[in-house]
PDB file of N, CA and C in Angstrom:
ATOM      1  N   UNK A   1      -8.586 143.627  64.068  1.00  0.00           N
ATOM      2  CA  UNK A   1      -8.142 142.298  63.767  1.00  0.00           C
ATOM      3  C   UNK A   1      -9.171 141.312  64.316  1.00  0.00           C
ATOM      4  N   UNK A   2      -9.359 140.395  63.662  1.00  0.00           N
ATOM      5  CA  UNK A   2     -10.986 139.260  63.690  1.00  0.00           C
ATOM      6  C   UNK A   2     -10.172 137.978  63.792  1.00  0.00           C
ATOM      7  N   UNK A   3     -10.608 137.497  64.881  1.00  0.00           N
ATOM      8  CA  UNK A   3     -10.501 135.892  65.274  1.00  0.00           C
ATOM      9  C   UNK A   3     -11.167 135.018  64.720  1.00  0.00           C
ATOM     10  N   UNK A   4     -11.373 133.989  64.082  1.00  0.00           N
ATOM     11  CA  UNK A   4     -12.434 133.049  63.503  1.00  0.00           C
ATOM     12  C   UNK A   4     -12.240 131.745  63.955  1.00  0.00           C
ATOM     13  N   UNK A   5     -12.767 130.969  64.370  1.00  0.00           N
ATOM     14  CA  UNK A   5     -12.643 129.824  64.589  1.00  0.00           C
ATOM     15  C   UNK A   5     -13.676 128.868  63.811  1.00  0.00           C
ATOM     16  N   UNK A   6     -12.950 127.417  63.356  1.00  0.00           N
ATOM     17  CA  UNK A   6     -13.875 126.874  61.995  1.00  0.00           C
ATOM     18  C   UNK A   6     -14.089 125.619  63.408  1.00  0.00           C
ATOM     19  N   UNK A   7     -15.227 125.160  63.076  1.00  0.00           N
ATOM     20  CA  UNK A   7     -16.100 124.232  64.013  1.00  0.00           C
ATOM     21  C   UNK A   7     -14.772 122.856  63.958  1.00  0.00           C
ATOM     22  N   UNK A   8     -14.894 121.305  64.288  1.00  0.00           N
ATOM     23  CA  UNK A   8     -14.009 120.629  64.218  1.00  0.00           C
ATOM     24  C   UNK A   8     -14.575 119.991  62.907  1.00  0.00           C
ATOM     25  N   UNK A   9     -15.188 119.973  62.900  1.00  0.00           N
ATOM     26  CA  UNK A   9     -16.035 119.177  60.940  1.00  0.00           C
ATOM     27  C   UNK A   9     -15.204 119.815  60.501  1.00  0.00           C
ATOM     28  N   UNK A  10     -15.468 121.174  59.854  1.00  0.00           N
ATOM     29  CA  UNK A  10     -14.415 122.001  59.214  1.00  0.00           C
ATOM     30  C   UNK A  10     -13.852 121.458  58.624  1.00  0.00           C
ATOM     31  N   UNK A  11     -12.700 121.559  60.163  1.00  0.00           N
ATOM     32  CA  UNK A  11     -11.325 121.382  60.245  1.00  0.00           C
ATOM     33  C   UNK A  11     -10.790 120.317  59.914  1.00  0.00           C
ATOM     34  N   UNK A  12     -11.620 118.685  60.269  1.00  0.00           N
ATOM     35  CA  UNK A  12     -11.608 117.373  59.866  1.00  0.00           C
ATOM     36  C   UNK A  12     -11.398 117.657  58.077  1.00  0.00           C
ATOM     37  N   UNK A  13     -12.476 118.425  57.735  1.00  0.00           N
ATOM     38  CA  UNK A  13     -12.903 117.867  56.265  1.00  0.00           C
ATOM     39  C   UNK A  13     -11.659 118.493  55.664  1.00  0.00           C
ATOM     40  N   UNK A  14     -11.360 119.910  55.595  1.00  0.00           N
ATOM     41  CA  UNK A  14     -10.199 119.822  55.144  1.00  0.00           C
ATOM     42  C   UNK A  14      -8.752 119.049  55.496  1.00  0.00           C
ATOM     43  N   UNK A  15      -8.593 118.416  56.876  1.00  0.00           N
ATOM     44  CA  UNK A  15      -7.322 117.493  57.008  1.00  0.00           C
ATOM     45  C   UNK A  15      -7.641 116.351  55.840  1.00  0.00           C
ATOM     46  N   UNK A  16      -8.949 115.884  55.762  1.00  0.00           N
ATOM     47  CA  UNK A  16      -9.282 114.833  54.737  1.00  0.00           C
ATOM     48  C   UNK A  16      -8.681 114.991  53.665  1.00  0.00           C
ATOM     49  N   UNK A  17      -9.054 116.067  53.011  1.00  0.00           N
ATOM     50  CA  UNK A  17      -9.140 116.663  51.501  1.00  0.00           C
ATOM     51  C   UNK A  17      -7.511 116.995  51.532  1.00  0.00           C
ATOM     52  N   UNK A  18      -7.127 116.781  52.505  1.00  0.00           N
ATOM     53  CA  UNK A  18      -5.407 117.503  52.477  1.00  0.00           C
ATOM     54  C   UNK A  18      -4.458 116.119  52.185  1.00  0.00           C
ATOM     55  N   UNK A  19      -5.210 115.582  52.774  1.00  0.00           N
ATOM     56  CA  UNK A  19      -4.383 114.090  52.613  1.00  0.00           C
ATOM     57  C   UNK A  19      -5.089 112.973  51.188  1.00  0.00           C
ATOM     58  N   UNK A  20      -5.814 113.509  51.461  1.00  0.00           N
ATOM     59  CA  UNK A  20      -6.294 112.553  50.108  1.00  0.00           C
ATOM     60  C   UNK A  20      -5.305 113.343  48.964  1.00  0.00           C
ATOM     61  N   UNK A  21      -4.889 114.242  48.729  1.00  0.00           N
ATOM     62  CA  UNK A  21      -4.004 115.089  47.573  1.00  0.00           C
ATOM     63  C   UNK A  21      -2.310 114.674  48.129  1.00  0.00           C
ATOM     64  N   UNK A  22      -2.080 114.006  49.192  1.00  0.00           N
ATOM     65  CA  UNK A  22      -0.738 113.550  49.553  1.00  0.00           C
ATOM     66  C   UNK A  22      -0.261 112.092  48.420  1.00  0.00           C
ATOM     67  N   UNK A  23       0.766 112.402  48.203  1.00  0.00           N
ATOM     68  CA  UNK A  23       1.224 110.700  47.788  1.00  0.00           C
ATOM     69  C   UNK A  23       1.226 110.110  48.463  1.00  0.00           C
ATOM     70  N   UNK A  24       1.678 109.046  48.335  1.00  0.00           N
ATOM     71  CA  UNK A  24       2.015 107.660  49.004  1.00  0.00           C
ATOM     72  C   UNK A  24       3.045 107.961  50.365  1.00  0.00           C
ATOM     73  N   UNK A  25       3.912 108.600  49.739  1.00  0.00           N
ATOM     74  CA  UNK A  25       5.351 108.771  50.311  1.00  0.00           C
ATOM     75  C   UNK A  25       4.919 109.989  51.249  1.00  0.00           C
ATOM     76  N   UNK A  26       4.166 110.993  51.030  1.00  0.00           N
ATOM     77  CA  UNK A  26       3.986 112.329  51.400  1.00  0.00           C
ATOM     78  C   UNK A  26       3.010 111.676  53.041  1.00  0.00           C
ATOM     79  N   UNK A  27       2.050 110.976  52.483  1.00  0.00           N
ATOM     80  CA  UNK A  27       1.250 110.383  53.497  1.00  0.00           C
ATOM     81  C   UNK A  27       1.429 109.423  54.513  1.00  0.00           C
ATOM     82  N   UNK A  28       2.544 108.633  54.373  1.00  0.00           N
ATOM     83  CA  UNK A  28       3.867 107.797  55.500  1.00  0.00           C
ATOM     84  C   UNK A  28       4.131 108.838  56.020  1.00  0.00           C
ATOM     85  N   UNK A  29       5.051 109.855  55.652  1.00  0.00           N
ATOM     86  CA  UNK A  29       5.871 110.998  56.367  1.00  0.00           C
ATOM     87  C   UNK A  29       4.565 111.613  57.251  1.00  0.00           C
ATOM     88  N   UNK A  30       3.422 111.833  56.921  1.00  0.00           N
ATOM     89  CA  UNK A  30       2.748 112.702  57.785  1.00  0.00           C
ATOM     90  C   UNK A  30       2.436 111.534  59.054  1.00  0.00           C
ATOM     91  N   UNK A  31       1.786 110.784  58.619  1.00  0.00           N
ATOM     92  CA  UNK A  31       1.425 109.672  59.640  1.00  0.00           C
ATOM     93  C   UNK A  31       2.679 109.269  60.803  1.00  0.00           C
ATOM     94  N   UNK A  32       3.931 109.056  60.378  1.00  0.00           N
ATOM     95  CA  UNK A  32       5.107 108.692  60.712  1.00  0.00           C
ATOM     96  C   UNK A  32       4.721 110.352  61.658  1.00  0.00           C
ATOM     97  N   UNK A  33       5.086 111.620  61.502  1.00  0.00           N
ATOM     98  CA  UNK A  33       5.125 112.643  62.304  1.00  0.00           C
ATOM     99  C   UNK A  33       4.102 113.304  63.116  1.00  0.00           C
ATOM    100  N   UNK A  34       2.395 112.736  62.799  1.00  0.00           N
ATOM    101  CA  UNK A  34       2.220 113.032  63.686  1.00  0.00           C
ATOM    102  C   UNK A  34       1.947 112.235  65.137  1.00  0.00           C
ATOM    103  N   UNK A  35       2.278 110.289  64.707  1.00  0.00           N
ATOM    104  CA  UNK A  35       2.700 109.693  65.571  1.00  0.00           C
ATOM    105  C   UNK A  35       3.453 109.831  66.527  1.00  0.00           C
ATOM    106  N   UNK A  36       4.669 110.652  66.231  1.00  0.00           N
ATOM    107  CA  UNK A  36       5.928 110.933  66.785  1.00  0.00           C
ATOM    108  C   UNK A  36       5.335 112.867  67.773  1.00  0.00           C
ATOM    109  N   UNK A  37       4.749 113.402  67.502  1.00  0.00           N
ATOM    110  CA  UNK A  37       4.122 114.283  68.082  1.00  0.00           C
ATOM    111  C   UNK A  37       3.213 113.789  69.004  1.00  0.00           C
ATOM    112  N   UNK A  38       2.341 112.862  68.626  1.00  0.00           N
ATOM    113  CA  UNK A  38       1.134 112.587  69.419  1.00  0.00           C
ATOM    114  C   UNK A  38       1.022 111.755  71.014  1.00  0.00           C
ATOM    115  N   UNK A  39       2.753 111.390  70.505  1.00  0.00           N
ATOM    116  CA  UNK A  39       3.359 110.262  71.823  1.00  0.00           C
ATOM    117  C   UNK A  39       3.488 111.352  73.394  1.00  0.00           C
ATOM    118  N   UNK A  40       3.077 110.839  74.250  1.00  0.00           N
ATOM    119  CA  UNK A  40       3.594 110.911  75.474  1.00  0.00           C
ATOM    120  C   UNK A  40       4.695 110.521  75.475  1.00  0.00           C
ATOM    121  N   UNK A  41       5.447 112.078  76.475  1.00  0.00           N
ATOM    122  CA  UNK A  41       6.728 111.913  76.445  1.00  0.00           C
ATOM    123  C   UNK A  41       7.331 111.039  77.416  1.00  0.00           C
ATOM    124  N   UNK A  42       5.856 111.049  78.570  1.00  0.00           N
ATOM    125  CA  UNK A  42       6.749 110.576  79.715  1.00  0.00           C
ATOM    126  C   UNK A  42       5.894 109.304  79.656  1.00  0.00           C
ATOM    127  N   UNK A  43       5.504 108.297  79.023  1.00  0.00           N
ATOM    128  CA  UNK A  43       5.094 107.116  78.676  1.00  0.00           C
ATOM    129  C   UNK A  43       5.803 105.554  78.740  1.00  0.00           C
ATOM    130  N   UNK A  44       6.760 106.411  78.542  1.00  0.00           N
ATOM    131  CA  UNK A  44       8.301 105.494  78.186  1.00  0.00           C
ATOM    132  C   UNK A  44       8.410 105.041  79.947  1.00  0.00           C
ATOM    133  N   UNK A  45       8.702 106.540  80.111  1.00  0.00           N
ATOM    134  CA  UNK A  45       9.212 106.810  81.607  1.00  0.00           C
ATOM    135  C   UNK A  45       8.694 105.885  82.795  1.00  0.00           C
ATOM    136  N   UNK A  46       6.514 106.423  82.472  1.00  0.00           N
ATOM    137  CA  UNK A  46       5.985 105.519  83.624  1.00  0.00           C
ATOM    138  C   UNK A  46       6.079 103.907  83.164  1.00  0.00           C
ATOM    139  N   UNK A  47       5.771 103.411  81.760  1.00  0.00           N
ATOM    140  CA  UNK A  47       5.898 102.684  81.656  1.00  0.00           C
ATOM    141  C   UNK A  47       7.357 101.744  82.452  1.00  0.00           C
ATOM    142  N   UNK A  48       8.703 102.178  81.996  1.00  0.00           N
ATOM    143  CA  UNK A  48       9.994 101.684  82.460  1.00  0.00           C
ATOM    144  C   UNK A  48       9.538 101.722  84.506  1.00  0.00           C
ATOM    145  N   UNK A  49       8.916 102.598  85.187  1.00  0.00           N
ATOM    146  CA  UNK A  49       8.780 102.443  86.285  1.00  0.00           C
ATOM    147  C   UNK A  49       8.207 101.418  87.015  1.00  0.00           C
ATOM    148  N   UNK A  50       6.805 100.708  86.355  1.00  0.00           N
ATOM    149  CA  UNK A  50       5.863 100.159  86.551  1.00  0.00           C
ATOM    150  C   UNK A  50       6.742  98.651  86.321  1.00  0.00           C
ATOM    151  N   UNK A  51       8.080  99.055  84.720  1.00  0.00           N
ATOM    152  CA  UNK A  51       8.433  97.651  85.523  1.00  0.00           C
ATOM    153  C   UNK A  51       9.290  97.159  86.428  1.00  0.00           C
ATOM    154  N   UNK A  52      10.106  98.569  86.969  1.00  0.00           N
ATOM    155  CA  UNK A  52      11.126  98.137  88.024  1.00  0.00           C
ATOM    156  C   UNK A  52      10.006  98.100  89.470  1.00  0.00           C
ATOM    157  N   UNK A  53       8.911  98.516  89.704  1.00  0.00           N
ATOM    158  CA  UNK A  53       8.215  98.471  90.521  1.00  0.00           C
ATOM    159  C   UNK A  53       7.906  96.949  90.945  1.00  0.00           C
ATOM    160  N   UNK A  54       7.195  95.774  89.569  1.00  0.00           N
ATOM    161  CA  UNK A  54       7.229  95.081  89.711  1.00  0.00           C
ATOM    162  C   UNK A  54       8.467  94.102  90.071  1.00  0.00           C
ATOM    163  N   UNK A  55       9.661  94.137  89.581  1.00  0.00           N
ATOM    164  CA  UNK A  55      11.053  93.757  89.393  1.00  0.00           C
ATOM    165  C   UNK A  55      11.439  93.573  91.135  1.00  0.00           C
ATOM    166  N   UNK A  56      10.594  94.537  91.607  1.00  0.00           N
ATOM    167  CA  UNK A  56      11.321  94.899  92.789  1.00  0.00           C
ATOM    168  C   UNK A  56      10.181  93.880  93.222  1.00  0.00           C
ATOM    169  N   UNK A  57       9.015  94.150  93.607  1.00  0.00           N
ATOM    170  CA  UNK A  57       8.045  93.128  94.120  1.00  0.00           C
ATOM    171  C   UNK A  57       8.249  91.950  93.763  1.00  0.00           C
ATOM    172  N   UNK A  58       8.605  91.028  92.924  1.00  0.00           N
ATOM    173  CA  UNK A  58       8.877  89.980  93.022  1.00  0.00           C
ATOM    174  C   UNK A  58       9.943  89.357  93.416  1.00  0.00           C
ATOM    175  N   UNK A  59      11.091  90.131  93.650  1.00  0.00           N
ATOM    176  CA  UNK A  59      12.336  90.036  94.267  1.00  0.00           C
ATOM    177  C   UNK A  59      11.651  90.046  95.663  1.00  0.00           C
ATOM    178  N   UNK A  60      11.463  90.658  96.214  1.00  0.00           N
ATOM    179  CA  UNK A  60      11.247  91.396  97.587  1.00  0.00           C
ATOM    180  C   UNK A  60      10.193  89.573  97.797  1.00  0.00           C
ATOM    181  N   UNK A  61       9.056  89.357  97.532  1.00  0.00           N
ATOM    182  CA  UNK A  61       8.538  87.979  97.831  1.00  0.00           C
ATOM    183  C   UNK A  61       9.058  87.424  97.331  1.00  0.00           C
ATOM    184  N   UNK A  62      10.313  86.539  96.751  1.00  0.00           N
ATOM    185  CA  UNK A  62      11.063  85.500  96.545  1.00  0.00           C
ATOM    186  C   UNK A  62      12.170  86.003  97.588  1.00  0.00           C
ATOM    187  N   UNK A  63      12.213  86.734  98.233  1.00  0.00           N
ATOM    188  CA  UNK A  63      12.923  86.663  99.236  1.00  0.00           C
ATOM    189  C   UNK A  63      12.782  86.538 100.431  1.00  0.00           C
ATOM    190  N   UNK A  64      11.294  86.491 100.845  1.00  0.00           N
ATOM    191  CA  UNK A  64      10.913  86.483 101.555  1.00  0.00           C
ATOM    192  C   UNK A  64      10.063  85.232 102.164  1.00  0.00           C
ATOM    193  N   UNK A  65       9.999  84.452 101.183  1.00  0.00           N
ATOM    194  CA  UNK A  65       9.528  82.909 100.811  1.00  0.00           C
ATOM    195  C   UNK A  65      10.527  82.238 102.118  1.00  0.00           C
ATOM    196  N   UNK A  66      10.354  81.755 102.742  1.00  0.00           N
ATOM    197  CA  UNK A  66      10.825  80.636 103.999  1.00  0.00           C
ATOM    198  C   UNK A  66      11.193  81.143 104.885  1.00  0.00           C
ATOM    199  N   UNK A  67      11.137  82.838 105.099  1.00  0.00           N
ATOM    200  CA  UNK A  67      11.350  83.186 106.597  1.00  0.00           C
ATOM    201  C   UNK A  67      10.427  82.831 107.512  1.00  0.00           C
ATOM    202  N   UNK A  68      11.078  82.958 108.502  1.00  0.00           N
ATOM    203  CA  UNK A  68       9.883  82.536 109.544  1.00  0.00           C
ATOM    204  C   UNK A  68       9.066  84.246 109.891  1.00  0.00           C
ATOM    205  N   UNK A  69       7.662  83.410 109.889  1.00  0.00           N
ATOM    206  CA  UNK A  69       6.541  84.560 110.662  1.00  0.00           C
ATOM    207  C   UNK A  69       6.483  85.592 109.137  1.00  0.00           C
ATOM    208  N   UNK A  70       6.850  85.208 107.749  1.00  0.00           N
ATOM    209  CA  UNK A  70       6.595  85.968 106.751  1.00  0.00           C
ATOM    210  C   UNK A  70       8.053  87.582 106.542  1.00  0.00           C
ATOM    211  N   UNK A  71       8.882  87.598 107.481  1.00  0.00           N
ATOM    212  CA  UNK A  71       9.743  88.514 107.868  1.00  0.00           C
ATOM    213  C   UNK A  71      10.458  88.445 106.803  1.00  0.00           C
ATOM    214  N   UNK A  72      10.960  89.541 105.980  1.00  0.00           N
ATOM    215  CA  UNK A  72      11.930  89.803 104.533  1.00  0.00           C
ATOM    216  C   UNK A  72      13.195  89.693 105.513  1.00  0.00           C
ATOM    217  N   UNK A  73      13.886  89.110 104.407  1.00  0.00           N
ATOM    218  CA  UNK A  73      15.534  88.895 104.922  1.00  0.00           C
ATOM    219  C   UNK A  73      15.785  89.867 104.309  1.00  0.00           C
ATOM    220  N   UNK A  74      15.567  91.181 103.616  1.00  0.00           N
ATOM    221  CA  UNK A  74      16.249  92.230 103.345  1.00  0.00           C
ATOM    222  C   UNK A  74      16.183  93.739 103.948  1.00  0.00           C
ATOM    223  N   UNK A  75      15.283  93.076 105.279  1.00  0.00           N
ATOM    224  CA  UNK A  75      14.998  93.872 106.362  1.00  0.00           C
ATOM    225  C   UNK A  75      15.414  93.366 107.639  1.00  0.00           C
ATOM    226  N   UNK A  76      15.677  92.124 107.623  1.00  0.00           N
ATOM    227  CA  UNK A  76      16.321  91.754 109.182  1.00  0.00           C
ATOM    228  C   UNK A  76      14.923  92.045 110.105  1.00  0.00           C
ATOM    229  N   UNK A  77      13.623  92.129 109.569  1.00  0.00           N
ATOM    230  CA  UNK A  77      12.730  92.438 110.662  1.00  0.00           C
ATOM    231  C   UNK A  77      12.163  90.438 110.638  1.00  0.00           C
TER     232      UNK A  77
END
């Protein structure tokens, strides 16, 4: 049993030639799926983190705005 591997040209030229023979409709659906494949799953995830991270940092200095000596009132330090 023989392994072959086709260079990435190849492989490009026929995805070309594959889609140029798609319809209209055929060629949404592929685009639409391999968008939906190509996504990071956890993208969402870091993204949603980065903004409770901030959420929290700006809470945390608006709360901290008129203590004396810079001290968070949500630390009592």
């Amino acid at each position: 049993m023989a392994i072959s591997f086709q260079s990435q040209e190849i492989v490009l030229g026929k995805l070309r030639e594959r889609l140029r023979r798609m319809t209209d409709e055929e060629l949404i659906k592929f685009g639409r799926d391999v968008r939906r494949l190509s996504e990071n799953p956890f993208q969402k995830q870091l993204e949603e983190a980065k903004v409770e991270w901030k959420r929290r940092k700006a809470r945390t200095y608006s709360t901290s705005v008129g203590c004396p000596e810079g001290h968070s009132k949500r630390t009592g330090a």
